[in-house]
C-alpha atoms as a PDB file:
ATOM      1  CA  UNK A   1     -32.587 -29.215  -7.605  1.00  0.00           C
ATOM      2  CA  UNK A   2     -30.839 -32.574  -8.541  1.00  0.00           C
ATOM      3  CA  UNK A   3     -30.581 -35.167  -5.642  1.00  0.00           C
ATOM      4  CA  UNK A   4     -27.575 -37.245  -5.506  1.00  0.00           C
ATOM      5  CA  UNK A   5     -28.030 -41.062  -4.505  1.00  0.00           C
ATOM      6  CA  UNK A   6     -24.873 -42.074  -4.751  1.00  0.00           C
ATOM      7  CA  UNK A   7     -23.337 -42.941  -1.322  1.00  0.00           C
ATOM      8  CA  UNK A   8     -19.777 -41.177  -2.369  1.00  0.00           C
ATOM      9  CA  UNK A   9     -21.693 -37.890  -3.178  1.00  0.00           C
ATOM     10  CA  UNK A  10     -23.142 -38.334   0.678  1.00  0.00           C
ATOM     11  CA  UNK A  11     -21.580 -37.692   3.977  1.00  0.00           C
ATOM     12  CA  UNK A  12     -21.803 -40.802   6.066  1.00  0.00           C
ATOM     13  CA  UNK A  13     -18.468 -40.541   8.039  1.00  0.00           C
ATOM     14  CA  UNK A  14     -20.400 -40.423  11.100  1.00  0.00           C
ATOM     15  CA  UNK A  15     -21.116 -44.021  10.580  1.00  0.00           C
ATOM     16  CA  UNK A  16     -17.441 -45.002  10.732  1.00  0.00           C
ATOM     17  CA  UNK A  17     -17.513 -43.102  14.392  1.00  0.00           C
ATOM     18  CA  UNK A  18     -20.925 -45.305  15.733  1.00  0.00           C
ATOM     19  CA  UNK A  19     -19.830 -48.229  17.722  1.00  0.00           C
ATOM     20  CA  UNK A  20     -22.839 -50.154  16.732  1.00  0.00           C
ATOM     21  CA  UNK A  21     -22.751 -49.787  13.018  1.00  0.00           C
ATOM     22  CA  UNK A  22     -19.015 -50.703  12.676  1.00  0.00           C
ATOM     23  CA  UNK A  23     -19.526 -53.570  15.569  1.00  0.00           C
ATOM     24  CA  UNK A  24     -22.202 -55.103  13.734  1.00  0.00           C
ATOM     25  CA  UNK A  25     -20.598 -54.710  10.467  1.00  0.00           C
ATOM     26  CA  UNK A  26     -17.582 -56.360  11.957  1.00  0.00           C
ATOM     27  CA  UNK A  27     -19.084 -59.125  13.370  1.00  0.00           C
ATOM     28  CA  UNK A  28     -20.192 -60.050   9.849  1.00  0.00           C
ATOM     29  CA  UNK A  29     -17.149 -59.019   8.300  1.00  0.00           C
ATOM     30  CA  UNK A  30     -13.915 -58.764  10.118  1.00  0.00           C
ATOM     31  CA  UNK A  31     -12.235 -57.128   7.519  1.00  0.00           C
ATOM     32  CA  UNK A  32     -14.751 -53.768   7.733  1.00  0.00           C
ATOM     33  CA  UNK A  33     -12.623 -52.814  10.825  1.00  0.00           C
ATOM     34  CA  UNK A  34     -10.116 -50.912   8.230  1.00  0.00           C
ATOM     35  CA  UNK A  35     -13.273 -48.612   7.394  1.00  0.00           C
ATOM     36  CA  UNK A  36     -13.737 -47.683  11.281  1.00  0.00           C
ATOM     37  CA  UNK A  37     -12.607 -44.904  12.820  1.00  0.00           C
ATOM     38  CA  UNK A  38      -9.030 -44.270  13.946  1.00  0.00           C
ATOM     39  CA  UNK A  39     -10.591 -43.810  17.683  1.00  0.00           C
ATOM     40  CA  UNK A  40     -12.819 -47.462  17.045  1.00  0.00           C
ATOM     41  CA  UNK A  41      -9.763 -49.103  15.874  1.00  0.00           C
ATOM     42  CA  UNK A  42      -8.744 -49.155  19.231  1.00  0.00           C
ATOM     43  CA  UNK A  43     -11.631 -50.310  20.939  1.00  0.00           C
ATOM     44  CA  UNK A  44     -11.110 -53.768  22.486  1.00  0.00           C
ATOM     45  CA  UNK A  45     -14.658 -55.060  22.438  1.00  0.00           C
ATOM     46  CA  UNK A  46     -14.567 -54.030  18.134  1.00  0.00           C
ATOM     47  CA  UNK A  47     -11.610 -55.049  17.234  1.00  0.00           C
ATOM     48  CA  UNK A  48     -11.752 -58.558  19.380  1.00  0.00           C
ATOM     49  CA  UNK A  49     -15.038 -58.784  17.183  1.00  0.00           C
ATOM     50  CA  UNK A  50     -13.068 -58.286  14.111  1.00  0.00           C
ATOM     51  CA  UNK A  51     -10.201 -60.566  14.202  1.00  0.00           C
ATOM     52  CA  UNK A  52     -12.793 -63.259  15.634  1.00  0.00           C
ATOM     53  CA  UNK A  53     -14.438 -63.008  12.574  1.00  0.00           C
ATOM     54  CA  UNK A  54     -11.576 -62.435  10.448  1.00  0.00           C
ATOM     55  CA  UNK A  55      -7.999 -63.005  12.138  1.00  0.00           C
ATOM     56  CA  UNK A  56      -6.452 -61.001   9.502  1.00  0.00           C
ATOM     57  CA  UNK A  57      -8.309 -57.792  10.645  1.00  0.00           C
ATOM     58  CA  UNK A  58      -5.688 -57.648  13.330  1.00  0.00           C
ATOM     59  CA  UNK A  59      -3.295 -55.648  10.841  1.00  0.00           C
ATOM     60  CA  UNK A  60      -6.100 -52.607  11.217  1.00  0.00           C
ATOM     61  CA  UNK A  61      -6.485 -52.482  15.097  1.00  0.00           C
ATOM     62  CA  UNK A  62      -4.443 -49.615  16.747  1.00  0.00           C
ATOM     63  CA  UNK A  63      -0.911 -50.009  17.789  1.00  0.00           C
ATOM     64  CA  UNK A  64      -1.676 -49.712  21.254  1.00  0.00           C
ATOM     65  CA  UNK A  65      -3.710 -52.930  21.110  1.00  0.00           C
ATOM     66  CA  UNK A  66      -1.399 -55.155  19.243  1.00  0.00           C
ATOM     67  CA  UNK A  67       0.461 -56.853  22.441  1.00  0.00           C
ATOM     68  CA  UNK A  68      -3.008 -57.348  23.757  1.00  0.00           C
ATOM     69  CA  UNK A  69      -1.787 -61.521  24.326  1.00  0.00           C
ATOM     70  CA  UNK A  70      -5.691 -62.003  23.574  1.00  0.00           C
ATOM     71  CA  UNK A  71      -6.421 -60.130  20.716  1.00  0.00           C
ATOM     72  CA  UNK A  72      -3.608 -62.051  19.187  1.00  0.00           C
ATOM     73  CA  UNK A  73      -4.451 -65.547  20.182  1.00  0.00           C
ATOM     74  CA  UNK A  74      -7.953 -64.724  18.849  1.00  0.00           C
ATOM     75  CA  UNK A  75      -6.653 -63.919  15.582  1.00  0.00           C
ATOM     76  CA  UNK A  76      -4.350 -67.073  15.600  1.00  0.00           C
ATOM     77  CA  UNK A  77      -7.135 -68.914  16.770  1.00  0.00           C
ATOM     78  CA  UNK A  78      -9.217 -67.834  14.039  1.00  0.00           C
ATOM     79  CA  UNK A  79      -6.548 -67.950  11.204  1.00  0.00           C
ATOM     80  CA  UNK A  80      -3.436 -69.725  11.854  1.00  0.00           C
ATOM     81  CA  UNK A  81      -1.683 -67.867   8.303  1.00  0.00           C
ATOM     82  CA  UNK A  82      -1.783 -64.332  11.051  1.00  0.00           C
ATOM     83  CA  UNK A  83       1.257 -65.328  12.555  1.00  0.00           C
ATOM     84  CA  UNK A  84       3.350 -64.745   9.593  1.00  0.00           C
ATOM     85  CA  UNK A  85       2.005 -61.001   9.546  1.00  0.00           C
ATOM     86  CA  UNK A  86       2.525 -60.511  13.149  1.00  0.00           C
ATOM     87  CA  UNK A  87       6.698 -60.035  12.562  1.00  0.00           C
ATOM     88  CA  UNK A  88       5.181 -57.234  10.333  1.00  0.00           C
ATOM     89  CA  UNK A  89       3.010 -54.985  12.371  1.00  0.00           C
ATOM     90  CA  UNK A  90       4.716 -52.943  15.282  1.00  0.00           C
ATOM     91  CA  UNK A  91       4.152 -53.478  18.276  1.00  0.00           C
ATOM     92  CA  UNK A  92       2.710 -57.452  17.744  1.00  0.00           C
ATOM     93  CA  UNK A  93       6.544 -58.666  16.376  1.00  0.00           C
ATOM     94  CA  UNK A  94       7.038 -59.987  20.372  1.00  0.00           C
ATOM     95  CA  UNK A  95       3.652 -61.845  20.307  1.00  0.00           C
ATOM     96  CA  UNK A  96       5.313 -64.151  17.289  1.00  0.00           C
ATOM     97  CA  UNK A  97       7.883 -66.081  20.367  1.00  0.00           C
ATOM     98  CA  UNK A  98       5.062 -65.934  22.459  1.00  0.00           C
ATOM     99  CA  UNK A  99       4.705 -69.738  24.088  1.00  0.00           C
ATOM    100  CA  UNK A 100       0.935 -68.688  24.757  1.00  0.00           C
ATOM    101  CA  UNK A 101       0.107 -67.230  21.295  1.00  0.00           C
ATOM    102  CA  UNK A 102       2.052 -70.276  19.576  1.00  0.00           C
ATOM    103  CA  UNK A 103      -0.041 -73.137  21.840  1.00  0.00           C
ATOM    104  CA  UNK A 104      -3.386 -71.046  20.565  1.00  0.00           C
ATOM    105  CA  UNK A 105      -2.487 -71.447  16.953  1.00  0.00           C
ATOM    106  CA  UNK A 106      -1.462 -74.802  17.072  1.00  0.00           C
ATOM    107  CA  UNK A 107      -4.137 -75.977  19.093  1.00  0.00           C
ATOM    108  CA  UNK A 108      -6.243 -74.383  16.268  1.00  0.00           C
ATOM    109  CA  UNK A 109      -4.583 -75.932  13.366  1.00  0.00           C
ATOM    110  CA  UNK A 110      -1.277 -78.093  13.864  1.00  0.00           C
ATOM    111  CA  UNK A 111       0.420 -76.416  10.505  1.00  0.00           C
ATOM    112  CA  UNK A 112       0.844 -73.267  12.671  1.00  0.00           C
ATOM    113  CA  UNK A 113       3.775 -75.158  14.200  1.00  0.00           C
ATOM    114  CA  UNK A 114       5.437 -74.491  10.885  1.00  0.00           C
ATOM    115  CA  UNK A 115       5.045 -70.764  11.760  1.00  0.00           C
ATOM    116  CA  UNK A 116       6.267 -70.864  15.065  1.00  0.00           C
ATOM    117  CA  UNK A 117       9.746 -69.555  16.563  1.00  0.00           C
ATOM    118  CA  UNK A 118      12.069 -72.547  16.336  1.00  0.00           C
ATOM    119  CA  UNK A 119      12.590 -72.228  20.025  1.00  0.00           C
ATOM    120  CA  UNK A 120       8.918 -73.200  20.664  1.00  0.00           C
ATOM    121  CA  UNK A 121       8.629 -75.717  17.530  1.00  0.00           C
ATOM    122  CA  UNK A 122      11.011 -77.953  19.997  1.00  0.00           C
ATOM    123  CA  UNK A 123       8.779 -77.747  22.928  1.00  0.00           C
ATOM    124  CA  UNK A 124       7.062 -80.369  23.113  1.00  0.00           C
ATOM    125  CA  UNK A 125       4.289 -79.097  24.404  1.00  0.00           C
ATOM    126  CA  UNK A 126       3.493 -77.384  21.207  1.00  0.00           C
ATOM    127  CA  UNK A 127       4.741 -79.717  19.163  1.00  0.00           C
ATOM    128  CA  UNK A 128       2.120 -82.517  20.878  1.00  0.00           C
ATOM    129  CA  UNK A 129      -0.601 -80.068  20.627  1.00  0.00           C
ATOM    130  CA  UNK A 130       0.382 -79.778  17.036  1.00  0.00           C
ATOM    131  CA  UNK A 131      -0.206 -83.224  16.197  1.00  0.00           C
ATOM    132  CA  UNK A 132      -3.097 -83.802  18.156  1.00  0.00           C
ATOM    133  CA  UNK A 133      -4.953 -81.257  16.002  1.00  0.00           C
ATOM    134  CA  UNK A 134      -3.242 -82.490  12.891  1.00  0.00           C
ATOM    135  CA  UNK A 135      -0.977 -86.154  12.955  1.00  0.00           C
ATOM    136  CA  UNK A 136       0.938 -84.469   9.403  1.00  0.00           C
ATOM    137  CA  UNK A 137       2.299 -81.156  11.482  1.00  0.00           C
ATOM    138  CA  UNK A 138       5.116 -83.843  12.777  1.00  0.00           C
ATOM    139  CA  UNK A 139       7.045 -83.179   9.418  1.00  0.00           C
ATOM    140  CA  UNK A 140       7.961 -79.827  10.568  1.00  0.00           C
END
């Protein structure tokens, strides 16, 4: 009797359904959340684990938690660059006017403002929280 040792030849897709496994492996790699299950892609407590580590994870989380206002600013937090993929992914395309998730990626890194709805890139709330992170996000 041969015995196989290669993971593909295994069935391990009960580890994409164990909160722990795919917490833990998305706490060190945000990105792993698009191996989780369907049912752990919406699970807050994961996913905000994800895109904390990775903001870019949030294009794997379920639909249902894309308006989630801090799920989003996480991810903007954590990568600035998400906004731009937010107009992309239904149900997030509101969060990209979003005064609250705009202040969260400026605050984070003042190029965001660049990003930004031109509505809010006039406020000048943004646009001094913008240059207080970053004195060069005035040219936009």
């Amino acid at each position: 009797i041969a015995h196989s040792t290669h993971l593909e030849d295994m069935n391990i897709s009960w580890l994409r359904e164990d909160v722990a496994i795919v917490l833990e492996a998305c706490l060190s790699n945000g990105l792993a959340l698009q191996y989780a299950s369907h049912h752990l892609r919406g699970n807050y407590a994961v996913v905000l684990a994800a895109v904390e580590q990775n903001g870019f994870a949030i294009r794997y989380a379920h639909k249902s938690l894309l308006g989630t206002l801090h799920l989003v600013c996480a991810a903007v937090t954590q990568n600035y660059k998400v906004l731009s993929q937010l107009r992309h992914l239904a149900g997030a395309e509101e969060a990209t006017n979003d005064a609250t998730v705009a202040l969260a990626a400026v605050k984070s890194n003042g190029f965001a403002l660049q990003l930004v709805s031109p509505t809010l890139r006039g406020s000048e709330e943004h646009v001094l929280a913008a240059v207080e992170q970053n004195g060069f996000a005035l040219k936009f």
